[in-house]
PDB file of N, CA and C in Angstrom:
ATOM      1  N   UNK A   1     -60.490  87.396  24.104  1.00  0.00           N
ATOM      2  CA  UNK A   1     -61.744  86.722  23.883  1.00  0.00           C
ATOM      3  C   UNK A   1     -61.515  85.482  23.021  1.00  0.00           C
ATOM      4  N   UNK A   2     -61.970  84.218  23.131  1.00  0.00           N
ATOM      5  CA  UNK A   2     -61.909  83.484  22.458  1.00  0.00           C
ATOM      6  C   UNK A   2     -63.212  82.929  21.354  1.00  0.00           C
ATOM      7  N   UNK A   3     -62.896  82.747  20.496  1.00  0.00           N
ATOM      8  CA  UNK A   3     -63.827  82.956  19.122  1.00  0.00           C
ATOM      9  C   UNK A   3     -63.861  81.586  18.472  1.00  0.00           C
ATOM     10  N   UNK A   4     -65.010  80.921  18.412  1.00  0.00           N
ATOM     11  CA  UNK A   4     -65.095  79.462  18.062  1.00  0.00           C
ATOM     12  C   UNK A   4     -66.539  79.993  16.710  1.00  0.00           C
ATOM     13  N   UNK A   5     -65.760  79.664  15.651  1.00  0.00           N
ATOM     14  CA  UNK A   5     -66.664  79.534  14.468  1.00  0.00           C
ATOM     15  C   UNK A   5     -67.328  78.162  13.654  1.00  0.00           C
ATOM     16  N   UNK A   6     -68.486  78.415  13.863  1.00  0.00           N
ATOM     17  CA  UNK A   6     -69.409  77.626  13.293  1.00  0.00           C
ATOM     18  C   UNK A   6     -69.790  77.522  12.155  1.00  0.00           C
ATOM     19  N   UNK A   7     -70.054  76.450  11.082  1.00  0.00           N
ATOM     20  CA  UNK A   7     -70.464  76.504   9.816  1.00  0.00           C
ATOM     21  C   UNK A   7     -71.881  76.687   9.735  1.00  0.00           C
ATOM     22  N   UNK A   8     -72.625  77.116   9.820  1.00  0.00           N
ATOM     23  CA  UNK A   8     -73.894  76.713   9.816  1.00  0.00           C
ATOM     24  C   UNK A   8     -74.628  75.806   8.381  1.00  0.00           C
ATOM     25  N   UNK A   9     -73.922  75.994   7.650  1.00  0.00           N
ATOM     26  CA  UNK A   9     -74.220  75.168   6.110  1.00  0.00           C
ATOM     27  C   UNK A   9     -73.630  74.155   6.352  1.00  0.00           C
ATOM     28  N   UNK A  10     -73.360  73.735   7.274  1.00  0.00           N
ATOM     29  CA  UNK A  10     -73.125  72.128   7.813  1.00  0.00           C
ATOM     30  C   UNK A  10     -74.097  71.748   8.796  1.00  0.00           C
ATOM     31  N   UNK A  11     -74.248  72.260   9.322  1.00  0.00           N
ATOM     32  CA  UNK A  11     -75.664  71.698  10.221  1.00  0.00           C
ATOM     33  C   UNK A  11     -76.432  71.613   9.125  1.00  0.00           C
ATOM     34  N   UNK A  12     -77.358  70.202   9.527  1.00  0.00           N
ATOM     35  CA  UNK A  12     -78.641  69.755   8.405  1.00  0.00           C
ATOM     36  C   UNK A  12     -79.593  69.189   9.635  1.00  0.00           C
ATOM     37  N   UNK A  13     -78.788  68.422  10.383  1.00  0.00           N
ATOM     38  CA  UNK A  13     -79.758  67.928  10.977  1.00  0.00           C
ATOM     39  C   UNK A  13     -79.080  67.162  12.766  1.00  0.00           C
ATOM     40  N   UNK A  14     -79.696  66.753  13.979  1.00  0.00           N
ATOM     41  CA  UNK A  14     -78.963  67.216  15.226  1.00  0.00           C
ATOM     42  C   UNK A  14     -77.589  66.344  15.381  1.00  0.00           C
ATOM     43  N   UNK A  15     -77.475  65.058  14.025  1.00  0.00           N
ATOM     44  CA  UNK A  15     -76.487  64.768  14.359  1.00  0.00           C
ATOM     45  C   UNK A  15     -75.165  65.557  14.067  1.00  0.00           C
ATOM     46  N   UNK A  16     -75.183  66.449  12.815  1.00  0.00           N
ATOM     47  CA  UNK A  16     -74.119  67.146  12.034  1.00  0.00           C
ATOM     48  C   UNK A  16     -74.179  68.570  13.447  1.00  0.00           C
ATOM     49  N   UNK A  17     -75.482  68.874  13.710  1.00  0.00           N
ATOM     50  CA  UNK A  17     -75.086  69.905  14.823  1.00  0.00           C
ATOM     51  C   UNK A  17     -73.783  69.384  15.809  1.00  0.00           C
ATOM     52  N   UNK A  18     -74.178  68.238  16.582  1.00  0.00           N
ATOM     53  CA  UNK A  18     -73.086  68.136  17.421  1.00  0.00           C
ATOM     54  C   UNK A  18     -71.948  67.388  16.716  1.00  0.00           C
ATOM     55  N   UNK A  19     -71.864  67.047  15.818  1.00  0.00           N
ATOM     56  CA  UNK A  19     -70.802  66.588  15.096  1.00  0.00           C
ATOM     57  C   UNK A  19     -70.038  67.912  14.674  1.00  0.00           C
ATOM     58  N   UNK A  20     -70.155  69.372  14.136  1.00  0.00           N
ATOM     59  CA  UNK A  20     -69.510  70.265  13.976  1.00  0.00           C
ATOM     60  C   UNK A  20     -69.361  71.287  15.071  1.00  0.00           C
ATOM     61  N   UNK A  21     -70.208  71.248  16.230  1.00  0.00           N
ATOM     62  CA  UNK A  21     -69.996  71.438  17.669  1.00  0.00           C
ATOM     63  C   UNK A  21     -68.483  70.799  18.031  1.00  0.00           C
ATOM     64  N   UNK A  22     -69.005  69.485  18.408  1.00  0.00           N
ATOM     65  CA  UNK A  22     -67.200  68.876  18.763  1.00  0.00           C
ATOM     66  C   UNK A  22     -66.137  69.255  17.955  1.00  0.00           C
ATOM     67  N   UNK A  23     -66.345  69.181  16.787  1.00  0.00           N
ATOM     68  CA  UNK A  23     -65.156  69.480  15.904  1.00  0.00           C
ATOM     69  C   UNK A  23     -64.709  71.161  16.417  1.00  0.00           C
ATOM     70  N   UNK A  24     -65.227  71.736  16.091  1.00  0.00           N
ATOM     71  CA  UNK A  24     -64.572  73.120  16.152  1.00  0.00           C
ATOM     72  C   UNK A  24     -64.723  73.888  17.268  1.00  0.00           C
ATOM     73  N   UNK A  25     -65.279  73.586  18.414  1.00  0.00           N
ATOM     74  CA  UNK A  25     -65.238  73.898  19.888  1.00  0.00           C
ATOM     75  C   UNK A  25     -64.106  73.005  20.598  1.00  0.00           C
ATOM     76  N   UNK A  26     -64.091  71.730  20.154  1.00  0.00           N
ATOM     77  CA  UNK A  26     -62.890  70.847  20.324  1.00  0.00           C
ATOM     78  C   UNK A  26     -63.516  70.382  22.209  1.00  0.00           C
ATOM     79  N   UNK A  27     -64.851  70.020  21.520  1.00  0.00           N
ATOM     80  CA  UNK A  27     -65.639  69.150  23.090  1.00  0.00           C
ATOM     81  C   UNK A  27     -64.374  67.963  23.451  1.00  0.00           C
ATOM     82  N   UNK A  28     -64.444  67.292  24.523  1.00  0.00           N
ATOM     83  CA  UNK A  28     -64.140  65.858  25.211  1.00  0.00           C
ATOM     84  C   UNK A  28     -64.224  64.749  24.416  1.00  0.00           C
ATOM     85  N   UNK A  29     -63.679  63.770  23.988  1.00  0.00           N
ATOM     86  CA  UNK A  29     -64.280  63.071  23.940  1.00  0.00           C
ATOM     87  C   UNK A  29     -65.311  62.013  24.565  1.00  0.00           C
ATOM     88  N   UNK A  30     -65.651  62.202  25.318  1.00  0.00           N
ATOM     89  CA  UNK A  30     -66.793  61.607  26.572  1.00  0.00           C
ATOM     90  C   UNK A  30     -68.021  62.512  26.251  1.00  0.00           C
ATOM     91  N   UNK A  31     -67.461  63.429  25.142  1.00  0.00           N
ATOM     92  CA  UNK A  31     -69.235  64.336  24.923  1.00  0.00           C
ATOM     93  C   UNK A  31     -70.267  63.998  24.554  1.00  0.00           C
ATOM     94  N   UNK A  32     -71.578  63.850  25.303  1.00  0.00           N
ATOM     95  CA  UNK A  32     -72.902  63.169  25.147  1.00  0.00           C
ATOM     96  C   UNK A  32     -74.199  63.269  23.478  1.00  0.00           C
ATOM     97  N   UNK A  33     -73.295  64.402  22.860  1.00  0.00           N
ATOM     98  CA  UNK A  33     -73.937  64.353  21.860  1.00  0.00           C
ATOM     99  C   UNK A  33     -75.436  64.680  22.337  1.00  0.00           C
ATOM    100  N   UNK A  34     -75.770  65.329  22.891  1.00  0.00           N
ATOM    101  CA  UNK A  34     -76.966  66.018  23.625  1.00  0.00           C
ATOM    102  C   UNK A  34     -76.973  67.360  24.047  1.00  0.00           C
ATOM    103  N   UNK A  35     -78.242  68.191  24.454  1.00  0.00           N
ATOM    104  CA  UNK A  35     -77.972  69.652  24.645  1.00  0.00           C
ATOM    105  C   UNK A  35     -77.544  69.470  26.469  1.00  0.00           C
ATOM    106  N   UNK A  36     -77.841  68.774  26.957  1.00  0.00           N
ATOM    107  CA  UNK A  36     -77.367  68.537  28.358  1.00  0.00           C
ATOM    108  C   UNK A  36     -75.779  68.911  28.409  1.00  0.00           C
ATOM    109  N   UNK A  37     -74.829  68.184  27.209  1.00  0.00           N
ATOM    110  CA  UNK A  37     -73.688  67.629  27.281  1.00  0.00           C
ATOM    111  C   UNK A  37     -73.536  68.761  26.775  1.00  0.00           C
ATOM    112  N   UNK A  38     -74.492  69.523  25.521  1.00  0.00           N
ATOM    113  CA  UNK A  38     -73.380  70.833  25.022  1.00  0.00           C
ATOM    114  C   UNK A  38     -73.946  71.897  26.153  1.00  0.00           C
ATOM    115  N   UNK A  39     -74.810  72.265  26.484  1.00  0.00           N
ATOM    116  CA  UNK A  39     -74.233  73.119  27.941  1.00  0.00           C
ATOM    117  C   UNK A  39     -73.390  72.992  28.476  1.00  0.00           C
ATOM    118  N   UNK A  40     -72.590  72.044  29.084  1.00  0.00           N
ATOM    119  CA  UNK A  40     -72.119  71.408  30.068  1.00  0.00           C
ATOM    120  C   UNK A  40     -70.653  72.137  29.609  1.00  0.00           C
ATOM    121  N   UNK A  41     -70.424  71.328  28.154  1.00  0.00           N
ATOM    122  CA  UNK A  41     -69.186  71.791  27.243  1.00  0.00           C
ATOM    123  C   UNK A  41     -68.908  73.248  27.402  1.00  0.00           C
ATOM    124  N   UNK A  42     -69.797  74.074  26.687  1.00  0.00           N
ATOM    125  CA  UNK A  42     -69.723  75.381  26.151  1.00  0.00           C
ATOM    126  C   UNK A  42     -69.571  75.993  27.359  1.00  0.00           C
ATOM    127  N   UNK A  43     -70.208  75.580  28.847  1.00  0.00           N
ATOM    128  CA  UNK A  43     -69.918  76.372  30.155  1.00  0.00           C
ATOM    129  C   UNK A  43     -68.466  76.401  30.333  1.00  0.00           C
ATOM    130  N   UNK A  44     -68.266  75.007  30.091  1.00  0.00           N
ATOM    131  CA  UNK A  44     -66.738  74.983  30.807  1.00  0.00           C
ATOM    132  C   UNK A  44     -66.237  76.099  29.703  1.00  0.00           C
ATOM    133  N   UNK A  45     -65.867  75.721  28.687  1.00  0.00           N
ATOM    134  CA  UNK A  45     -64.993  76.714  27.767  1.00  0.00           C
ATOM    135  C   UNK A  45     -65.481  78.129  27.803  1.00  0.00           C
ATOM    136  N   UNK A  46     -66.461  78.775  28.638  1.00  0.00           N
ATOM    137  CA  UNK A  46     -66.996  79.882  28.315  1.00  0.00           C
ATOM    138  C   UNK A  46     -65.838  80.396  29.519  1.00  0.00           C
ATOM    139  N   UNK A  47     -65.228  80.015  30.520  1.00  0.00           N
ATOM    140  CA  UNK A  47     -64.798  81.152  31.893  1.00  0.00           C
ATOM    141  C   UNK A  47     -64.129  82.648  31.433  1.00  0.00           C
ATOM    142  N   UNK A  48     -63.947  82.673  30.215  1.00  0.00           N
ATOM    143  CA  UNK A  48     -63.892  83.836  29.923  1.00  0.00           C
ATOM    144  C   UNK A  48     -64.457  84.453  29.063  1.00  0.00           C
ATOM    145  N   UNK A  49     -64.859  85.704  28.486  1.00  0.00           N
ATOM    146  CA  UNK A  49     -65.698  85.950  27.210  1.00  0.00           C
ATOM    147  C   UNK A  49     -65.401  84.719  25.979  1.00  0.00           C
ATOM    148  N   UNK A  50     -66.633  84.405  25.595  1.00  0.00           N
ATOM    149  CA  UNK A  50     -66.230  83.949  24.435  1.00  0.00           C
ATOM    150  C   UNK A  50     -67.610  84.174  23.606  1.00  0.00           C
ATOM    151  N   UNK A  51     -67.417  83.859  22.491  1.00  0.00           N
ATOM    152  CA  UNK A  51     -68.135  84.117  20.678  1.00  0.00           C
ATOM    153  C   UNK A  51     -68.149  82.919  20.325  1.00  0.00           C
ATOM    154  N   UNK A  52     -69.427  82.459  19.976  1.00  0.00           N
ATOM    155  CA  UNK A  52     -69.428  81.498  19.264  1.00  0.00           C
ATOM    156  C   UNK A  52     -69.861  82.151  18.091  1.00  0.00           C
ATOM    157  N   UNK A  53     -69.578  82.256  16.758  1.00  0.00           N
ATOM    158  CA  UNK A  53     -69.977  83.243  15.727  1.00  0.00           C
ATOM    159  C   UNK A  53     -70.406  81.993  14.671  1.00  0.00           C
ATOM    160  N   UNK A  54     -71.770  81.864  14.487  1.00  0.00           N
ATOM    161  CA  UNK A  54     -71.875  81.187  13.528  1.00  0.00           C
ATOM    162  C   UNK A  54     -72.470  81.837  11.984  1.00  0.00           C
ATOM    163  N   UNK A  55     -71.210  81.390  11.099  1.00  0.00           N
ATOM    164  CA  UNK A  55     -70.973  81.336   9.924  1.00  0.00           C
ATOM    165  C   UNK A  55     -72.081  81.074   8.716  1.00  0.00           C
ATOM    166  N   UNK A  56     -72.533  81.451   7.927  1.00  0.00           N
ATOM    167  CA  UNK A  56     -73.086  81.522   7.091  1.00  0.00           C
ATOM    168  C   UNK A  56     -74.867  81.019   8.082  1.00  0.00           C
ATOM    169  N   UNK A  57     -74.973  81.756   8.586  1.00  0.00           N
ATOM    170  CA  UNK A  57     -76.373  81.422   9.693  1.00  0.00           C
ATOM    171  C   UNK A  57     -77.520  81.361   9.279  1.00  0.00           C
ATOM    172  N   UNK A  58     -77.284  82.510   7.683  1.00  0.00           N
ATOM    173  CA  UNK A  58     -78.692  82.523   7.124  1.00  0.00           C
ATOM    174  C   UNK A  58     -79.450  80.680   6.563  1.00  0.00           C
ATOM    175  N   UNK A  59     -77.920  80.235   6.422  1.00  0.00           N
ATOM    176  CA  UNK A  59     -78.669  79.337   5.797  1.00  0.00           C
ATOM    177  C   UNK A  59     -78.831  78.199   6.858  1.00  0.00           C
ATOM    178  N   UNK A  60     -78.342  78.328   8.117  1.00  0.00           N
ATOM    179  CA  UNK A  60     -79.100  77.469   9.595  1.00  0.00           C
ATOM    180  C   UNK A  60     -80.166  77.563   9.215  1.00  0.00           C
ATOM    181  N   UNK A  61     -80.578  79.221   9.639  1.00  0.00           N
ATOM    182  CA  UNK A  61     -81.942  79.584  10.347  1.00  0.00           C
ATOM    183  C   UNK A  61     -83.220  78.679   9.010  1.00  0.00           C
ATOM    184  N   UNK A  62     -82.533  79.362   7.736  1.00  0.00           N
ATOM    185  CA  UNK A  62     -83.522  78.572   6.535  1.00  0.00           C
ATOM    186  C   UNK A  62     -83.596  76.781   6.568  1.00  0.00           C
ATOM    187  N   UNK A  63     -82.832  76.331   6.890  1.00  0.00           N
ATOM    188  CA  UNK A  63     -82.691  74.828   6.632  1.00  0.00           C
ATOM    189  C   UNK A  63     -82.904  73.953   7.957  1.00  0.00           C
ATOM    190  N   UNK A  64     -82.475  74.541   8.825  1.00  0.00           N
ATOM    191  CA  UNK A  64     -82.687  73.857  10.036  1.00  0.00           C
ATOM    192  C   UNK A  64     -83.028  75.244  11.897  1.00  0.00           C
ATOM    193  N   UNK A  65     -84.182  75.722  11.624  1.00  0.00           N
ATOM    194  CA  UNK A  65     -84.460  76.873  12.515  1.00  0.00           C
ATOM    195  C   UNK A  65     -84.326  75.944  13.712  1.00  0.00           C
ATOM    196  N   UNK A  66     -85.134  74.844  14.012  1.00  0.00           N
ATOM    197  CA  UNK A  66     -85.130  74.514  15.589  1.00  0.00           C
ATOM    198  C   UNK A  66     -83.933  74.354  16.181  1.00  0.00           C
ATOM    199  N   UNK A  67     -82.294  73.935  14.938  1.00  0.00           N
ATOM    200  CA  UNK A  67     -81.384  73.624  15.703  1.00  0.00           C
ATOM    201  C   UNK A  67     -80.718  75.422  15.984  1.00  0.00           C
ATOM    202  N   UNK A  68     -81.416  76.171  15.112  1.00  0.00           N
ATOM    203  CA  UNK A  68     -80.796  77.852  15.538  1.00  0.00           C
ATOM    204  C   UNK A  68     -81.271  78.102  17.126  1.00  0.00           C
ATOM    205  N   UNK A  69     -82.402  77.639  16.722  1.00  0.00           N
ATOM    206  CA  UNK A  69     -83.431  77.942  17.991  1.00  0.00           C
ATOM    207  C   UNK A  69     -82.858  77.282  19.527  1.00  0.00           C
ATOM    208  N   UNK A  70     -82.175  76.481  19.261  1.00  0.00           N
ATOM    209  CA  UNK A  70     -81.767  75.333  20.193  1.00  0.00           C
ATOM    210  C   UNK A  70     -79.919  76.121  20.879  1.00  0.00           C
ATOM    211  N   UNK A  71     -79.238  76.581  19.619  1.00  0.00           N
ATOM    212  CA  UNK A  71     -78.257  77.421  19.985  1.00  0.00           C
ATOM    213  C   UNK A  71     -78.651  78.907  21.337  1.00  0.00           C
ATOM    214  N   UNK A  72     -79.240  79.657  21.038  1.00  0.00           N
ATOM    215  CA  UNK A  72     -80.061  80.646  21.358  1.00  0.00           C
ATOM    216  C   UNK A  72     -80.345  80.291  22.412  1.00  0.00           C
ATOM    217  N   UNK A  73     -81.156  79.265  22.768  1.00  0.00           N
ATOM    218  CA  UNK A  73     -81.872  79.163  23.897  1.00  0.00           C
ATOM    219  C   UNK A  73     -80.831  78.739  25.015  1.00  0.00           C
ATOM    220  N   UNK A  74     -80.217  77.686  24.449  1.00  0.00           N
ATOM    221  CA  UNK A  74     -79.023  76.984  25.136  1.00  0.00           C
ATOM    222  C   UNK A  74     -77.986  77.945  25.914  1.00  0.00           C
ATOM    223  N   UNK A  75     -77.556  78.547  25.012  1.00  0.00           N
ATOM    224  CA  UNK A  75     -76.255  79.730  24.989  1.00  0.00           C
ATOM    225  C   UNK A  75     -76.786  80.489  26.214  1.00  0.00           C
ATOM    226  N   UNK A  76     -78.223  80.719  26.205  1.00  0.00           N
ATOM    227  CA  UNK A  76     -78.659  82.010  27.168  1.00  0.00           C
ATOM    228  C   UNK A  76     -79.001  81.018  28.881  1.00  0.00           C
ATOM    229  N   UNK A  77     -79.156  79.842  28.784  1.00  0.00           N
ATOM    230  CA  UNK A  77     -79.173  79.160  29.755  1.00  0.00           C
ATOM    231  C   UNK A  77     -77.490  79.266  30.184  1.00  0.00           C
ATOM    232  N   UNK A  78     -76.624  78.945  29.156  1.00  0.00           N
ATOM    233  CA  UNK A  78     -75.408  78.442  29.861  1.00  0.00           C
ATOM    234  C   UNK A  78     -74.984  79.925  30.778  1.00  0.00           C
ATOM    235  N   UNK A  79     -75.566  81.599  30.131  1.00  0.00           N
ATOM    236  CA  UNK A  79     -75.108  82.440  30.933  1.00  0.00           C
ATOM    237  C   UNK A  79     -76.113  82.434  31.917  1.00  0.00           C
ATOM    238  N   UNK A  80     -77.385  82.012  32.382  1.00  0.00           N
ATOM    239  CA  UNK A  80     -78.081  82.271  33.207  1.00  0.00           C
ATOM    240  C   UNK A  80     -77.592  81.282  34.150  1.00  0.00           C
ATOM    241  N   UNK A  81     -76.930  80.203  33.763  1.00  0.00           N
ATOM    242  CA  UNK A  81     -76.482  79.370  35.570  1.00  0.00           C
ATOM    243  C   UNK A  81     -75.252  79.986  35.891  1.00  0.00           C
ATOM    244  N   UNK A  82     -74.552  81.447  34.822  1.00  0.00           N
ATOM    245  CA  UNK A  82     -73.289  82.113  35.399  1.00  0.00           C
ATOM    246  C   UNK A  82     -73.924  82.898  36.468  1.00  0.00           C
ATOM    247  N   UNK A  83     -75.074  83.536  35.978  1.00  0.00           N
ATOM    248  CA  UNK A  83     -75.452  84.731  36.785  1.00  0.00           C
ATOM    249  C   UNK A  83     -76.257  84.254  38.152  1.00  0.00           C
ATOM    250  N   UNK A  84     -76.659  83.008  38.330  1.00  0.00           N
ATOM    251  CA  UNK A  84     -76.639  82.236  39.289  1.00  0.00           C
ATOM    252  C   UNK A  84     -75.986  82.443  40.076  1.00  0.00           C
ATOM    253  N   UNK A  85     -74.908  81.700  39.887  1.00  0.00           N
ATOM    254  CA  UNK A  85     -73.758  81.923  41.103  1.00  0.00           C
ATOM    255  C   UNK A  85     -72.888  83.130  41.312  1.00  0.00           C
ATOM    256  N   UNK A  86     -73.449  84.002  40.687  1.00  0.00           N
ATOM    257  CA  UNK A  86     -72.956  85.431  41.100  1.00  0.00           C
ATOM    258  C   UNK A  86     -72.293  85.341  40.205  1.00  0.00           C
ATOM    259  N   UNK A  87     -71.995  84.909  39.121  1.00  0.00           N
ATOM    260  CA  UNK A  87     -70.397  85.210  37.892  1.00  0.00           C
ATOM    261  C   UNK A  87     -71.471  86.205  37.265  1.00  0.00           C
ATOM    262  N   UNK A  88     -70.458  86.906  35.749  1.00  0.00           N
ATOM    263  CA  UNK A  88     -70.686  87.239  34.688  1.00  0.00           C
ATOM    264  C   UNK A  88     -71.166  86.311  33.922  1.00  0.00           C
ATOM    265  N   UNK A  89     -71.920  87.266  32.867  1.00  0.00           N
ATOM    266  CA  UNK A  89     -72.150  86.058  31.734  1.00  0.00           C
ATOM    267  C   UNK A  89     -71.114  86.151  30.745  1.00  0.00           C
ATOM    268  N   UNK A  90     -70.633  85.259  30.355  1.00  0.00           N
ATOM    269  CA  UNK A  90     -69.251  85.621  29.344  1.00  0.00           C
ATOM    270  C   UNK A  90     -69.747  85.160  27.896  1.00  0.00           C
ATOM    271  N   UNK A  91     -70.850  84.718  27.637  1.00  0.00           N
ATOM    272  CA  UNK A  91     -71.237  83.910  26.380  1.00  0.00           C
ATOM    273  C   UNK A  91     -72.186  84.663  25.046  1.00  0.00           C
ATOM    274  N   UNK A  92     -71.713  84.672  24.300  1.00  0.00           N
ATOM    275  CA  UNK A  92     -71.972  85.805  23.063  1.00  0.00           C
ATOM    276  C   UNK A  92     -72.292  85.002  22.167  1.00  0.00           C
ATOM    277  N   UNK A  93     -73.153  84.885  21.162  1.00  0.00           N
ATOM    278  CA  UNK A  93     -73.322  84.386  19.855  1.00  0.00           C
ATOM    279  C   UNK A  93     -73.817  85.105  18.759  1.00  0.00           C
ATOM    280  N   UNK A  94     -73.394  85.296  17.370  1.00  0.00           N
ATOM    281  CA  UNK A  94     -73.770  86.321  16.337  1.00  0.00           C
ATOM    282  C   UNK A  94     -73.563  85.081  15.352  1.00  0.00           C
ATOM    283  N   UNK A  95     -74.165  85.901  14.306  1.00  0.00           N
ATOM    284  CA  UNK A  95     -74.448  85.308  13.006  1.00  0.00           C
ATOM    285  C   UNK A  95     -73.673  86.005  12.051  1.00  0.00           C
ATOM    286  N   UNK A  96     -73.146  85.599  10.821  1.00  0.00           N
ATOM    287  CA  UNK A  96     -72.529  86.473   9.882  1.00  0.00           C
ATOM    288  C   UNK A  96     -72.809  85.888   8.561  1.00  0.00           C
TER     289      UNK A  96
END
């Protein structure tokens, strides 16, 4: 399984989201800095189980909920166009 950890006490606001997105998922550089572009990302890197485990979450959800909210929603889209085409969903996210 591959395991990509998130700071969440670095997210403040949507630019630091995808700014610590690229960094530690290790996006393209051609990445749109948009939720279009991080679907797009996180699909490709998902073909096998993976965790995105984000790190200290309590203090996302307190400081910045819509960008938690935006993980969540996203994450569950990127497995719903797996289960689309007949795949698995391989995409997991927890908080710690």
């Amino acid at each position: 399984m591959k395991v990509y950890r998130i700071y969440g006490n670095k997210i403040k606001n949507w630019k630091t989201f995808h700014s610590e997105f690229k960094s530690e998922m290790n996006f393209p550089d051609y990445y749109g800095e948009n939720m279009n572009a991080w679907i797009d990302c996180v699909d490709e890197l998902s073909t096998e189980p993976t965790l995105i485990e984000i790190h200290k979450g309590k203090l996302l959800k307190q400081n910045a909920p819509e960008l938690l909210e935006a993980i969540f929603e996203c994450s569950a889209f990127v497995n719903f166009r797996k289960v689309e085409i007949g795949e698995q969903p391989t995409l997991m996210v927890s908080m710690s």
